[in-house]
Protein backbone atom coordinates (compact mmCIF):
# COMPACT_ATOMS: atom_id res chain seq x y z
CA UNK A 1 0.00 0.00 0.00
CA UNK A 2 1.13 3.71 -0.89
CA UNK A 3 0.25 6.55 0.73
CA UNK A 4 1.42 9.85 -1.02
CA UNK A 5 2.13 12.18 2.00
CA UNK A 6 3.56 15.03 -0.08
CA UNK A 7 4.42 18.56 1.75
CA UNK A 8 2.79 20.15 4.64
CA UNK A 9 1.71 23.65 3.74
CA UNK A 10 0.63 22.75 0.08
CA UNK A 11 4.00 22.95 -1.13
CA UNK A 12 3.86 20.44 -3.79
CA UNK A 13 1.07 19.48 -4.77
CA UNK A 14 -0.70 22.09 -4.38
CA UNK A 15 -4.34 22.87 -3.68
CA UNK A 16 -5.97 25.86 -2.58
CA UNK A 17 -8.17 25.78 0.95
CA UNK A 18 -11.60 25.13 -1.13
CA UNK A 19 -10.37 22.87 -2.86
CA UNK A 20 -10.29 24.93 -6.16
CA UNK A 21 -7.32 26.12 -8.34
CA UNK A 22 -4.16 25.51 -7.38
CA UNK A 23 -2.37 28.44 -5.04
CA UNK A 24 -0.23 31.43 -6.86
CA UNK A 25 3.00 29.38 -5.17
CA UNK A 26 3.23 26.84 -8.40
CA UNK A 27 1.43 26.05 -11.40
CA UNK A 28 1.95 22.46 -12.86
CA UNK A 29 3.91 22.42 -15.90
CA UNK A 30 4.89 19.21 -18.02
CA UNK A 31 8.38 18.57 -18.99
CA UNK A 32 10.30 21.56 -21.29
CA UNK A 33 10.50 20.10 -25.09
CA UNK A 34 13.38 20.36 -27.25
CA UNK A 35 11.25 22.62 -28.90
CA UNK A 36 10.83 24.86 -25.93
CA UNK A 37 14.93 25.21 -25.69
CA UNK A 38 15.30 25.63 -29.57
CA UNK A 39 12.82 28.49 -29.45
CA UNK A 40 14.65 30.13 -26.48
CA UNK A 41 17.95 30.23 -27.93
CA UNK A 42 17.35 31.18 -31.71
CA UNK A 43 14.93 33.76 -31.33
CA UNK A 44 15.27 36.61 -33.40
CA UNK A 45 18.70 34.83 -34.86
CA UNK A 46 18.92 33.36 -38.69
CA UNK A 47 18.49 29.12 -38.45
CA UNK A 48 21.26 27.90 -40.45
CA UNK A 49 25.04 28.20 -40.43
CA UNK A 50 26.36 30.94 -42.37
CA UNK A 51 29.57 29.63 -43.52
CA UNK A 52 28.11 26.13 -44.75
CA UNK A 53 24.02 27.23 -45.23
CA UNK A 54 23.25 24.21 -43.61
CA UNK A 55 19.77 24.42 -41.70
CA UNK A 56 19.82 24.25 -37.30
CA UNK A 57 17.12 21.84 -36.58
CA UNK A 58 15.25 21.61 -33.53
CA UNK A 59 16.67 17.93 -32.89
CA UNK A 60 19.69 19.79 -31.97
CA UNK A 61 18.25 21.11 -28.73
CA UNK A 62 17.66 17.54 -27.44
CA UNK A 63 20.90 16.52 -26.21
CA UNK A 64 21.15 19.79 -24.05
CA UNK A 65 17.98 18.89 -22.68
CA UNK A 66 18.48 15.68 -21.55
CA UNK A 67 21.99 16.62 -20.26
CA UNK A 68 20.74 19.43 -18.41
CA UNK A 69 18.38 17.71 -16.18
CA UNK A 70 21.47 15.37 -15.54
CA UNK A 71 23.76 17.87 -14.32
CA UNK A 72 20.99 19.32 -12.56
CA UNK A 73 20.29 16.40 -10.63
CA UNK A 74 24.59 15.83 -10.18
CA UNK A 75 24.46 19.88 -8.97
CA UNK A 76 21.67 19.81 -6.17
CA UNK A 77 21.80 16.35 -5.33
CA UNK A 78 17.70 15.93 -6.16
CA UNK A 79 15.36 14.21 -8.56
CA UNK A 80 13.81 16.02 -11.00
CA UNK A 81 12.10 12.82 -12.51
CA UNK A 82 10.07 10.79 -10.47
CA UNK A 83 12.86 7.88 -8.59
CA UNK A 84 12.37 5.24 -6.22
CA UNK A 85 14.71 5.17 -3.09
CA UNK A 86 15.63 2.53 -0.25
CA UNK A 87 17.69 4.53 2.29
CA UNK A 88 18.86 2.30 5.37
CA UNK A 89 20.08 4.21 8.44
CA UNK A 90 21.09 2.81 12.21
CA UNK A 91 19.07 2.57 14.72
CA UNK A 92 19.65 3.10 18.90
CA UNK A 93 17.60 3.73 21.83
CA UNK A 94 15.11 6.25 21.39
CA UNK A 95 15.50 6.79 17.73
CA UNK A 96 12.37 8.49 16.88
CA UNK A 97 11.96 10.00 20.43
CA UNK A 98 15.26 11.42 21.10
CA UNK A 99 15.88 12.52 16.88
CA UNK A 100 13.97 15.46 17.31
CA UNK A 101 14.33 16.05 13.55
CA UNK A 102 13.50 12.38 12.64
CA UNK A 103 15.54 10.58 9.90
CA UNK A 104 16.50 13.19 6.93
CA UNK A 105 16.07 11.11 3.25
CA UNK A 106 19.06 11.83 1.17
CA UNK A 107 17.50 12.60 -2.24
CA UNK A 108 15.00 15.24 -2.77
CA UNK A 109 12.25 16.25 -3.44
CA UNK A 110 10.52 13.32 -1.43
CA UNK A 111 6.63 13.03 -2.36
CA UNK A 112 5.65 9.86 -0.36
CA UNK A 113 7.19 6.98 1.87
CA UNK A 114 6.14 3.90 0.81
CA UNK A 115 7.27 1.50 3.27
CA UNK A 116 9.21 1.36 6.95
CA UNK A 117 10.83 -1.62 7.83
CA UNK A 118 12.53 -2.35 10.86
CA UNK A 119 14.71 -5.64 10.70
CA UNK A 120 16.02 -8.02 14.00
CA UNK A 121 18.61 -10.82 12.78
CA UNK A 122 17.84 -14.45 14.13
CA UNK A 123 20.37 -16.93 13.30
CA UNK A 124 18.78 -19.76 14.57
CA UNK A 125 15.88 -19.33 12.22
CA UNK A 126 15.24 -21.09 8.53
CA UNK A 127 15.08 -17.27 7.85
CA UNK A 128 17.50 -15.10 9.88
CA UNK A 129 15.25 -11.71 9.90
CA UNK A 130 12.03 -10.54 11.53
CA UNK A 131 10.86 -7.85 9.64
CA UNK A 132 8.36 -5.34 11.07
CA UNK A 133 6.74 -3.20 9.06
CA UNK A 134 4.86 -0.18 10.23
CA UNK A 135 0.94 0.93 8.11
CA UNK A 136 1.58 3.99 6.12
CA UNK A 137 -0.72 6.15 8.20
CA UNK A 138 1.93 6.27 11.32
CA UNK A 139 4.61 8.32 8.80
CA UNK A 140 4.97 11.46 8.94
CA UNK A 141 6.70 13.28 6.14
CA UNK A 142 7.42 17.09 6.08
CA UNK A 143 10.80 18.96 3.92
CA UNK A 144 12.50 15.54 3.50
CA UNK A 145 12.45 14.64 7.10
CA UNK A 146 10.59 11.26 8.04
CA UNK A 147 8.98 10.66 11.28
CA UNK A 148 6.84 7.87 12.84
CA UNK A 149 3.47 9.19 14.52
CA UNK A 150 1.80 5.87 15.66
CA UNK A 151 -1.70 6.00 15.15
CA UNK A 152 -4.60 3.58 13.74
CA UNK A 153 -3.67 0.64 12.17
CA UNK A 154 -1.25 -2.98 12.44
CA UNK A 155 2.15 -3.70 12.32
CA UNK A 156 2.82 -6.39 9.84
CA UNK A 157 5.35 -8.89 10.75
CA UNK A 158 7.23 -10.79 8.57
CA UNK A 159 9.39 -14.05 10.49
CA UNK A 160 10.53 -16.98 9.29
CA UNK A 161 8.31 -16.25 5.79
CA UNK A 162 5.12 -16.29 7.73
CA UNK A 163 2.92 -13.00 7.65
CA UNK A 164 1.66 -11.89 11.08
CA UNK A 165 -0.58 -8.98 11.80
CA UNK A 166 -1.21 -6.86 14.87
CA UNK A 167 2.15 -7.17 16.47
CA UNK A 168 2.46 -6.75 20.12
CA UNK A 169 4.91 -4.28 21.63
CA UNK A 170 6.60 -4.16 18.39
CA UNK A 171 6.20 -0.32 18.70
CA UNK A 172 8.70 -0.83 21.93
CA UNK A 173 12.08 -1.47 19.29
CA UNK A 174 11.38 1.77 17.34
CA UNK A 175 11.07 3.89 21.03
CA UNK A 176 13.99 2.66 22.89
CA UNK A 177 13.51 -1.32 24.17
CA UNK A 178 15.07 -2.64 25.24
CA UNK A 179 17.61 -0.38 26.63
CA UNK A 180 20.60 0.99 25.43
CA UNK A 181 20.26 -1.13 22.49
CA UNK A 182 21.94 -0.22 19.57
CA UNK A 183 21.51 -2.36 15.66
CA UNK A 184 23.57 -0.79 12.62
CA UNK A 185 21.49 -1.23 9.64
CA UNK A 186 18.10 -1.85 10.74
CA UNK A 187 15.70 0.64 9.46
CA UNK A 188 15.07 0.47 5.96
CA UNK A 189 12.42 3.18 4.01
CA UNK A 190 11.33 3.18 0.46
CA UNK A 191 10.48 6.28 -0.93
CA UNK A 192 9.52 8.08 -3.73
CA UNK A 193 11.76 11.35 -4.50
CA UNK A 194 10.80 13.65 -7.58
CA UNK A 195 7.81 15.44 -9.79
CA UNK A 196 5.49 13.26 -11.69
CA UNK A 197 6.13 14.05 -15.77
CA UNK A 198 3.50 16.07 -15.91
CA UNK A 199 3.34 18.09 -12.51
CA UNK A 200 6.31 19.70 -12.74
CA UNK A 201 6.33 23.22 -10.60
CA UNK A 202 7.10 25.78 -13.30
CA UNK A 203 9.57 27.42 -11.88
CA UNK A 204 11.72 23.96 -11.98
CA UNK A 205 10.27 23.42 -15.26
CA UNK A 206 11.83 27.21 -16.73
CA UNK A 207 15.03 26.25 -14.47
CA UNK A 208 15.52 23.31 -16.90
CA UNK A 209 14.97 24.89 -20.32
CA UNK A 210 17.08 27.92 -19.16
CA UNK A 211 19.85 25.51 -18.30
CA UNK A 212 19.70 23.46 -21.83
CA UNK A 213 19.53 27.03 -23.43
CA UNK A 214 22.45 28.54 -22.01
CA UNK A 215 25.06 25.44 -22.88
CA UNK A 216 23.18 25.62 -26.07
CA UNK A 217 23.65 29.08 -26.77
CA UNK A 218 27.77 28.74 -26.06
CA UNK A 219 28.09 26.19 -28.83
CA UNK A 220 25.52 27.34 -31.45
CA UNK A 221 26.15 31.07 -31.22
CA UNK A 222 29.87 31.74 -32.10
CA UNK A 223 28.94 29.40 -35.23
CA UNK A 224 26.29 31.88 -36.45
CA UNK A 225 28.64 35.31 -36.35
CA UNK A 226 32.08 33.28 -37.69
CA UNK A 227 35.27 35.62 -36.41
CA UNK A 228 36.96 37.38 -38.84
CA UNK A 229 39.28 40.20 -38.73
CA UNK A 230 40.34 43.54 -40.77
CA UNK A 231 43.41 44.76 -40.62
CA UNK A 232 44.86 48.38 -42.44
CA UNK A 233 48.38 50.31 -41.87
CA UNK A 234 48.46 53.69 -42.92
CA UNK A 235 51.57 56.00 -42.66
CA UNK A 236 53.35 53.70 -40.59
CA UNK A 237 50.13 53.11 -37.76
CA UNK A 238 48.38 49.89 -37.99
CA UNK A 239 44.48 49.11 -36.88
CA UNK A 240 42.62 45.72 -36.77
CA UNK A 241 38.88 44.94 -35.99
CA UNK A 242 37.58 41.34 -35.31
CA UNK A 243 33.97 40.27 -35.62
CA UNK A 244 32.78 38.60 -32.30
CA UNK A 245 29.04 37.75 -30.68
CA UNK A 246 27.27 40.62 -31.01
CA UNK A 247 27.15 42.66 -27.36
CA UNK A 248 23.52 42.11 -27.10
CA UNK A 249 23.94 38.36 -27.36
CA UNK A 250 26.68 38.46 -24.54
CA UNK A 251 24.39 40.06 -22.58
CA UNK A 252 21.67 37.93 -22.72
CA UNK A 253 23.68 34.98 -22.28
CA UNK A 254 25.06 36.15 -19.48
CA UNK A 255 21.19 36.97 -18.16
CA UNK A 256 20.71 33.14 -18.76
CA UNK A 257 23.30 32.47 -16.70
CA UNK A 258 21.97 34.13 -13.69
CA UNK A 259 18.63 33.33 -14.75
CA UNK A 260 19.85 29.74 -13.97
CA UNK A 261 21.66 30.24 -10.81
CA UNK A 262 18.70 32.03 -9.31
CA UNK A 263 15.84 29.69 -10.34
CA UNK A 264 18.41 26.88 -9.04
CA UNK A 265 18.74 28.67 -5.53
CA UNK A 266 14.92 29.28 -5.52
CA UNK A 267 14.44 25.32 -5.96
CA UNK A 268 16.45 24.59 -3.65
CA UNK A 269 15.25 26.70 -0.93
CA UNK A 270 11.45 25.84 -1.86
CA UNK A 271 12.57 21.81 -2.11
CA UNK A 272 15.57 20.66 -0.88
CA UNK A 273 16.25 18.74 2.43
CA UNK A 274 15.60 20.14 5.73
CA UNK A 275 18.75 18.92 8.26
CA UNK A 276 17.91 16.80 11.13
CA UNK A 277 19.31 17.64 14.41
CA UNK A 278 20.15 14.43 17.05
CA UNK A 279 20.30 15.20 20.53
CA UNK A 280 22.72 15.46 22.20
CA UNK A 281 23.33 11.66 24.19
CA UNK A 282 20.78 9.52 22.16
């Protein structure tokens, strides 16, 4: 079973109080097209080469595309595409009690948890692990931070390949029992990290076509004003002129570039992780 706890706050997704349309924060967007980028970049410019006449076709914008959201992803440490996770982390007495912050998921944006699993080793058992795992309604999930909130519901146990339900004092190993008890490995969560394709928030959705554009731009633009220089001595003084990008097109590459950086910052702050803060003894 999958619960999709999403953010607190109507982050992502989002929904305004009545229910209606969707809070000035976002608005969905699908995935930018190579089309999109291709358009960005050669607007207002000629579309061919001008030393071979040979046409610039829209295909061309792919490969920036799909490297973008790569380095993207490499950059901020985050999914942009929707990506299943299983992140294991230690446990010791009082893990959810004492972690104040709860257990912070590496990759980000995370949408929903889909399964906590706590594991004890038995070797004297066919199958060396009980496996408890805990109903989706008892996680909490707010800014990448995971927390357990028992509530209504059973803890499924899995020993020696039999299925149990209704687990007593189970709850006891994920608060502290027995004491002082300490298991490397043990928790395990599945989760779901990134936008589905086609609610993407548009802001992340102009951060990737500005991205593709601006790498585009550097290769495709010195090819459309070749350099070429002049050069003339009279009476013994000599002057030269070169043909370069035009000034306007350095500038607006260079307001892609911190078109980039900010929308990147602004994702990050809206999205990324939230650190968790252990206290101090647990």
């Amino acid at each position: 079973m999958t619960v999709n706890f999403g953010y607190d706050f109507g982050v992502y997704p989002v929904f305004s109080s009545d229910g209606g349309i969707e809070g000035s924060f976002k608005r969905y967007s699908p995935f930018p097209q190579p089309k999109d980028v291709y358009d960005l970049v050669m607007r207002g410019l000629p579309k061919h080469y001008p030393l071979t006449q040979e046409e610039i076709p829209v295909s061309v914008a792919e490969d920036y595309l799909n490297s973008a959201i790569t380095q993207i992803e490499m950059e901020l440490g985050c999914n942009i595409s929707e990506v299943v996770h299983t992140q294991v982390e230690d446990s010791i007495e009082g893990w959810m009690t004492h972690n104040a912050g709860g257990i912070s998921l590496h990759r980000w944006p995370a949408t929903a948890v889909t399964m906590l699993t706590i594991k004890f080793p038995h070797a004297t058992t066919v199958n060396p692990v009980l496996a408890l795992t805990y109903p989706p309604a008892w996680i909490s999930l707010k800014r990448n931070k995971m927390n357990l909130s028992p509530g209504y519901g059973q803890i499924t146990s899995t020993y020696d390949n039999t299925m149990y339900n209704g687990v007593g004092g189970s709850l006891l190993f994920a608060y502290g029992r027995p004491s002082g008890s300490y298991q490397p490995n043990q928790i395990s969560v599945t989760y779901k990290a990134g936008f589905e394709h086609d609610k993407l928030p548009s802001g992340v959705a102009d951060l990737i076509k500005t991205w593709a554009a601006y790498y585009m731009a550097l290769d495709i633009w010195p090819l459309l004003f070749a350099a070429g220089s002049v050069s003339d001595q009279i009476d013994g003084v000599s002057q030269s002129a070169t043909n370069i990008i035009p000034q306007y097109l350095q500038t607006r590459m260079q307001s892609m570039d911190k078109k980039r950086m900010d929308l990147a910052a602004s994702f990050k702050k809206s999205f990324g992780r939230t650190f968790a803060f252990t206290k101090f003894g647990s």
